[in-house]
PDB file of N, CA and C in Angstrom:
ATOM      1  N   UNK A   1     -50.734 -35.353  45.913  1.00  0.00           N
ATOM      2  CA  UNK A   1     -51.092 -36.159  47.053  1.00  0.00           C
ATOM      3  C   UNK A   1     -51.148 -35.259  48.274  1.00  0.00           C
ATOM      4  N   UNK A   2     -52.069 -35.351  49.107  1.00  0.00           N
ATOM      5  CA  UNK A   2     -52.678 -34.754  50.308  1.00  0.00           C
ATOM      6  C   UNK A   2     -51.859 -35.311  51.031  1.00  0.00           C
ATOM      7  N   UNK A   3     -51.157 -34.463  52.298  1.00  0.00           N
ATOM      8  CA  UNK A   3     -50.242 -35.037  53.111  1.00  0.00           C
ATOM      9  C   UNK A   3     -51.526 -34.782  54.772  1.00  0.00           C
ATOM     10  N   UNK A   4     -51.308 -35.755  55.617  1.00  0.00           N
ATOM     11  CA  UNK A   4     -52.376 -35.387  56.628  1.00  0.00           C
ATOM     12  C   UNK A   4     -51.253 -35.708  58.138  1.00  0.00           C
ATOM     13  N   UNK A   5     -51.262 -35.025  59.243  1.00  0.00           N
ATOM     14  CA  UNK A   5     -50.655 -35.019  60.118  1.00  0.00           C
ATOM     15  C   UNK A   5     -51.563 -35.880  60.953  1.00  0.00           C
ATOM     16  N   UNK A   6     -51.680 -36.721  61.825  1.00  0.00           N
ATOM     17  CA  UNK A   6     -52.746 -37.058  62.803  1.00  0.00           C
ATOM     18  C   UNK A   6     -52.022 -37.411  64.257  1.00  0.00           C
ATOM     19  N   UNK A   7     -52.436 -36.585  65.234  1.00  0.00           N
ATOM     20  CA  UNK A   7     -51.917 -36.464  66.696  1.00  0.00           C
ATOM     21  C   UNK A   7     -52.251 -38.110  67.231  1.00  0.00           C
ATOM     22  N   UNK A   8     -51.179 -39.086  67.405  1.00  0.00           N
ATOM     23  CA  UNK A   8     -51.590 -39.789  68.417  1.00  0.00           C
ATOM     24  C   UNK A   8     -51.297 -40.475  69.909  1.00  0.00           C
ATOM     25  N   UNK A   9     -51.973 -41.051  70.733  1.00  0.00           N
ATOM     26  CA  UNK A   9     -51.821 -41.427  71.915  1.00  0.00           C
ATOM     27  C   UNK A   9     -50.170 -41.829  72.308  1.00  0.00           C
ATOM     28  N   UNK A  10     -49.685 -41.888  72.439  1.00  0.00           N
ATOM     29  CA  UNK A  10     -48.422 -42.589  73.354  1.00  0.00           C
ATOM     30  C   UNK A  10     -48.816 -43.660  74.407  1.00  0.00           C
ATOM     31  N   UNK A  11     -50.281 -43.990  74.247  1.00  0.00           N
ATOM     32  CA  UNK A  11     -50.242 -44.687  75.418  1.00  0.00           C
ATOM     33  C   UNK A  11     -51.159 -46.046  74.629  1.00  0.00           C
ATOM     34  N   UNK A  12     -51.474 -46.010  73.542  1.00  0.00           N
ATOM     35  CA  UNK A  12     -51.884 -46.880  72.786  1.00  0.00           C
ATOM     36  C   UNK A  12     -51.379 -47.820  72.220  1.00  0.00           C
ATOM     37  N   UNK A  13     -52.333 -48.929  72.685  1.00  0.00           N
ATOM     38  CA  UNK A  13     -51.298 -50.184  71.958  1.00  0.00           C
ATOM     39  C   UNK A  13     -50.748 -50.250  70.552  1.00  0.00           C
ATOM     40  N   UNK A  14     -49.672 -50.711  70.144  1.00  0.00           N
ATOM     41  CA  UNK A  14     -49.386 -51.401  69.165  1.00  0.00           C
ATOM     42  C   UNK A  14     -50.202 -51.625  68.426  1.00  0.00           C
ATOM     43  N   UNK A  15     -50.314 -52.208  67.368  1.00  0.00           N
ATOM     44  CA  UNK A  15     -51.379 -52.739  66.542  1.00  0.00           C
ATOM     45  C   UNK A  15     -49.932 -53.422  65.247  1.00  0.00           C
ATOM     46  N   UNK A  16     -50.510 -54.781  65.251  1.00  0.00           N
ATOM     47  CA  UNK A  16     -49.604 -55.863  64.382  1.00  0.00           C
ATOM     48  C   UNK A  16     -50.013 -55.262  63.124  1.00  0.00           C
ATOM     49  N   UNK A  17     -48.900 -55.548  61.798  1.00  0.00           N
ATOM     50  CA  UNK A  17     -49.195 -55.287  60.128  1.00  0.00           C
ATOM     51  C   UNK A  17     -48.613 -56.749  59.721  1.00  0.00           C
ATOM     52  N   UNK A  18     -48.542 -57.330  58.786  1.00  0.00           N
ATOM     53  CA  UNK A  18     -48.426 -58.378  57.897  1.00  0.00           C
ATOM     54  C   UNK A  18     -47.550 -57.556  56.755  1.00  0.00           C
ATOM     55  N   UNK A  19     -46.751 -58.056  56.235  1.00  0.00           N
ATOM     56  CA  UNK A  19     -45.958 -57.747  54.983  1.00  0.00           C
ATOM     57  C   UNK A  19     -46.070 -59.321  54.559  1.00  0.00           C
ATOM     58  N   UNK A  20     -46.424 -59.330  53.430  1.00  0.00           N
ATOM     59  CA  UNK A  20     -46.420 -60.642  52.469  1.00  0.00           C
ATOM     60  C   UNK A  20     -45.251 -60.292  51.334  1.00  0.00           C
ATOM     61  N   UNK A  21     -44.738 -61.340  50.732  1.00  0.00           N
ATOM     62  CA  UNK A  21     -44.111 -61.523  49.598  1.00  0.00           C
ATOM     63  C   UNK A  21     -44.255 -62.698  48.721  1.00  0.00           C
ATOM     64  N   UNK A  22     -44.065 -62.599  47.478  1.00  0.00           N
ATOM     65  CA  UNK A  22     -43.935 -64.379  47.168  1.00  0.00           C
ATOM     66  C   UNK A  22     -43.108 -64.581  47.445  1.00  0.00           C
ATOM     67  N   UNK A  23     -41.945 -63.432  47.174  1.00  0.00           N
ATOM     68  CA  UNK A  23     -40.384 -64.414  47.406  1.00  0.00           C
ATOM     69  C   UNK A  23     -39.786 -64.553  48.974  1.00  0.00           C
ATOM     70  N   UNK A  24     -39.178 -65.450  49.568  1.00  0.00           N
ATOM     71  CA  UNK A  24     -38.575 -65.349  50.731  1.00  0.00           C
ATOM     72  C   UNK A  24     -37.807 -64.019  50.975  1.00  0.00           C
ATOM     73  N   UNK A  25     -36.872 -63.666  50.199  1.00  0.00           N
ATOM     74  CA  UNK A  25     -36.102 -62.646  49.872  1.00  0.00           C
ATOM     75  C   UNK A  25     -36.999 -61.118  50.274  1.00  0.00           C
ATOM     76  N   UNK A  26     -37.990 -61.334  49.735  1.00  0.00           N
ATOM     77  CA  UNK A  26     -38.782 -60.396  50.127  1.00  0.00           C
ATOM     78  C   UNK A  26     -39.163 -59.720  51.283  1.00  0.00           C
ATOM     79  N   UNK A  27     -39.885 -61.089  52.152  1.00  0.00           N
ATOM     80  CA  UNK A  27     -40.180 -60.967  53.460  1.00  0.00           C
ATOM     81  C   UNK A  27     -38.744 -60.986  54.538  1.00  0.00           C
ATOM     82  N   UNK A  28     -37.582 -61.631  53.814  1.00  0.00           N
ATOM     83  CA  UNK A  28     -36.282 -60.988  55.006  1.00  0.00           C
ATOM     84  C   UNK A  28     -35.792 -59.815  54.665  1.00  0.00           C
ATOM     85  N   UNK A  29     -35.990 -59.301  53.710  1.00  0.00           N
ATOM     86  CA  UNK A  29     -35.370 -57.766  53.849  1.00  0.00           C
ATOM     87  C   UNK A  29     -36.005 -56.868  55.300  1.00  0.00           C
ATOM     88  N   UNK A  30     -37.397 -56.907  55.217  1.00  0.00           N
ATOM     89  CA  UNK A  30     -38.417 -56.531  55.834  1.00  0.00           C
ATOM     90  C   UNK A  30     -38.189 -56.803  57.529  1.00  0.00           C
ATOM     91  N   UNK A  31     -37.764 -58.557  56.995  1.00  0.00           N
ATOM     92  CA  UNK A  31     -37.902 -59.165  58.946  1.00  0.00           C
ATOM     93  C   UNK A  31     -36.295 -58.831  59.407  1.00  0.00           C
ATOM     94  N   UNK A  32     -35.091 -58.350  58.669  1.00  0.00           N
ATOM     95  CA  UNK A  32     -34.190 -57.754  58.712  1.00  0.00           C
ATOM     96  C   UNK A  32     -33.908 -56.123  60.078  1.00  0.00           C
ATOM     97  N   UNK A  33     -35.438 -55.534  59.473  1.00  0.00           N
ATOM     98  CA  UNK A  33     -35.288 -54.591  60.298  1.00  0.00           C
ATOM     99  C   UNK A  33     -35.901 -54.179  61.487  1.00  0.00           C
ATOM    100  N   UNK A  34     -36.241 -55.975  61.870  1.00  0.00           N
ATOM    101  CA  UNK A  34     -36.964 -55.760  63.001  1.00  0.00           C
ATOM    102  C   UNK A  34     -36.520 -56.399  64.250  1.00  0.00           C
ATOM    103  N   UNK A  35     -36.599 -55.945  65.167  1.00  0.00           N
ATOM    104  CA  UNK A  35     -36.005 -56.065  66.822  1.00  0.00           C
ATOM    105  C   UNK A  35     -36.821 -57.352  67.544  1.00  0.00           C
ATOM    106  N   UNK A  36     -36.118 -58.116  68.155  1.00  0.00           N
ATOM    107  CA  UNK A  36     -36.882 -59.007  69.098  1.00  0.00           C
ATOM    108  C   UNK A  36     -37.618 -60.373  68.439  1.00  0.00           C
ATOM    109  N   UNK A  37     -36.950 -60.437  67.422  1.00  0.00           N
ATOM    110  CA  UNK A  37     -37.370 -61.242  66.111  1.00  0.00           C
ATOM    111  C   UNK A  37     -38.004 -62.924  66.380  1.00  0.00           C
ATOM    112  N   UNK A  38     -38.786 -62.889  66.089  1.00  0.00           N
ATOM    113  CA  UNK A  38     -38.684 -65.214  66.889  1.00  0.00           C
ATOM    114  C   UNK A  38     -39.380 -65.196  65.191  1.00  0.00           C
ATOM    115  N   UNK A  39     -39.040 -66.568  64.637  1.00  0.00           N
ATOM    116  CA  UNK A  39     -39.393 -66.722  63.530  1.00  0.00           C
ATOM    117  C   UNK A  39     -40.319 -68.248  64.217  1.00  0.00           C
ATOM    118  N   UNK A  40     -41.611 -67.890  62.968  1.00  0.00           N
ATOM    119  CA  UNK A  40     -42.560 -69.499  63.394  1.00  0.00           C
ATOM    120  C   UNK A  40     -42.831 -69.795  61.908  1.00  0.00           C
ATOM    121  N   UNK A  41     -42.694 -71.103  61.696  1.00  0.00           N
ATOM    122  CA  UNK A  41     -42.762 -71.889  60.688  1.00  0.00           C
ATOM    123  C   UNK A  41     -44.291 -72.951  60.954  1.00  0.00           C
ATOM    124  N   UNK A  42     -44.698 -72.493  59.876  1.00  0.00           N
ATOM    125  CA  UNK A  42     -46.182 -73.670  59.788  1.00  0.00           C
ATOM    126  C   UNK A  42     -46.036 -73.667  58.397  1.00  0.00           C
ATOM    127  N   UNK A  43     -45.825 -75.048  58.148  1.00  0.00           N
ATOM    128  CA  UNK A  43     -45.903 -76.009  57.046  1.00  0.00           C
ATOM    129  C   UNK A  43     -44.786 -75.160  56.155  1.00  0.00           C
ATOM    130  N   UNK A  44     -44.515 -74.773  55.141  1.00  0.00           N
ATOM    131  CA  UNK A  44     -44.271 -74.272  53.976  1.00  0.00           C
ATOM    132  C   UNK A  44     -43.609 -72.200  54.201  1.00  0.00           C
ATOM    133  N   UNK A  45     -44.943 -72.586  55.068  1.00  0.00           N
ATOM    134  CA  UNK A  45     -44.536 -70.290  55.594  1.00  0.00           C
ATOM    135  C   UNK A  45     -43.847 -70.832  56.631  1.00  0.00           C
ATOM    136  N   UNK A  46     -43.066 -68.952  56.468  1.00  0.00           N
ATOM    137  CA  UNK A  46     -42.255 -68.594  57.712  1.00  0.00           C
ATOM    138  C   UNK A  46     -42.650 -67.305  57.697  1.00  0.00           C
ATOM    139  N   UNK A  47     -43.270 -67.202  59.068  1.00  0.00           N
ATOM    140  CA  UNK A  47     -43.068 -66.085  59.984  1.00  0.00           C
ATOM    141  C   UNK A  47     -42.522 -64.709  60.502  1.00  0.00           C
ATOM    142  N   UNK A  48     -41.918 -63.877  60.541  1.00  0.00           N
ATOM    143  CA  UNK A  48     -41.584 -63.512  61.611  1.00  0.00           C
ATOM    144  C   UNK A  48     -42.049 -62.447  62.152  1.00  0.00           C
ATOM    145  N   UNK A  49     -41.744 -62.295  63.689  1.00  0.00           N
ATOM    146  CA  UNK A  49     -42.322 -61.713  64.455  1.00  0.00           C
ATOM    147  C   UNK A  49     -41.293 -61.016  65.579  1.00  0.00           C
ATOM    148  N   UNK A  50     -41.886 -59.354  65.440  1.00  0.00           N
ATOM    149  CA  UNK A  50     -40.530 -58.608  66.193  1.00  0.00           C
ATOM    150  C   UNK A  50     -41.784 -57.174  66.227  1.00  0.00           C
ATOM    151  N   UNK A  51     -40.120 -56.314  66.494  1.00  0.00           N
ATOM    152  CA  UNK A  51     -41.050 -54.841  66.977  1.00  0.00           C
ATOM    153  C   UNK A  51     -40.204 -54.381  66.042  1.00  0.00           C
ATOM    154  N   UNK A  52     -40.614 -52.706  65.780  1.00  0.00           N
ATOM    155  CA  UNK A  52     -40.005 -51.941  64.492  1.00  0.00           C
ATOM    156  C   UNK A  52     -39.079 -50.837  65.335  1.00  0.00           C
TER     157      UNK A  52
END
């Protein structure tokens, strides 16, 4: 595997990722290690939403 370095901005936004799981368990390990956390629930899913 090719390892690649790429220089970037410090001044560039963020950009959101999605982690899916089937299991709940899954997605809280994940929402576990994240800062500033608000969880949103629509219907059945849960959410969450933080910084890394």
């Amino acid at each position: 595997m090719k390892s690649v370095i790429v220089k970037g901005n410090s001044q560039s936004p963020s950009q959101p990722i999605i982690i899916q799981g089937s299991m709940p368990i899954e997605a809280q390990h994940f929402a576990a290690l994240l800062d500033n956390v608000v969880i949103e629930k629509t219907g059945l899913f849960v959410f969450y939403k933080g910084t890394l």
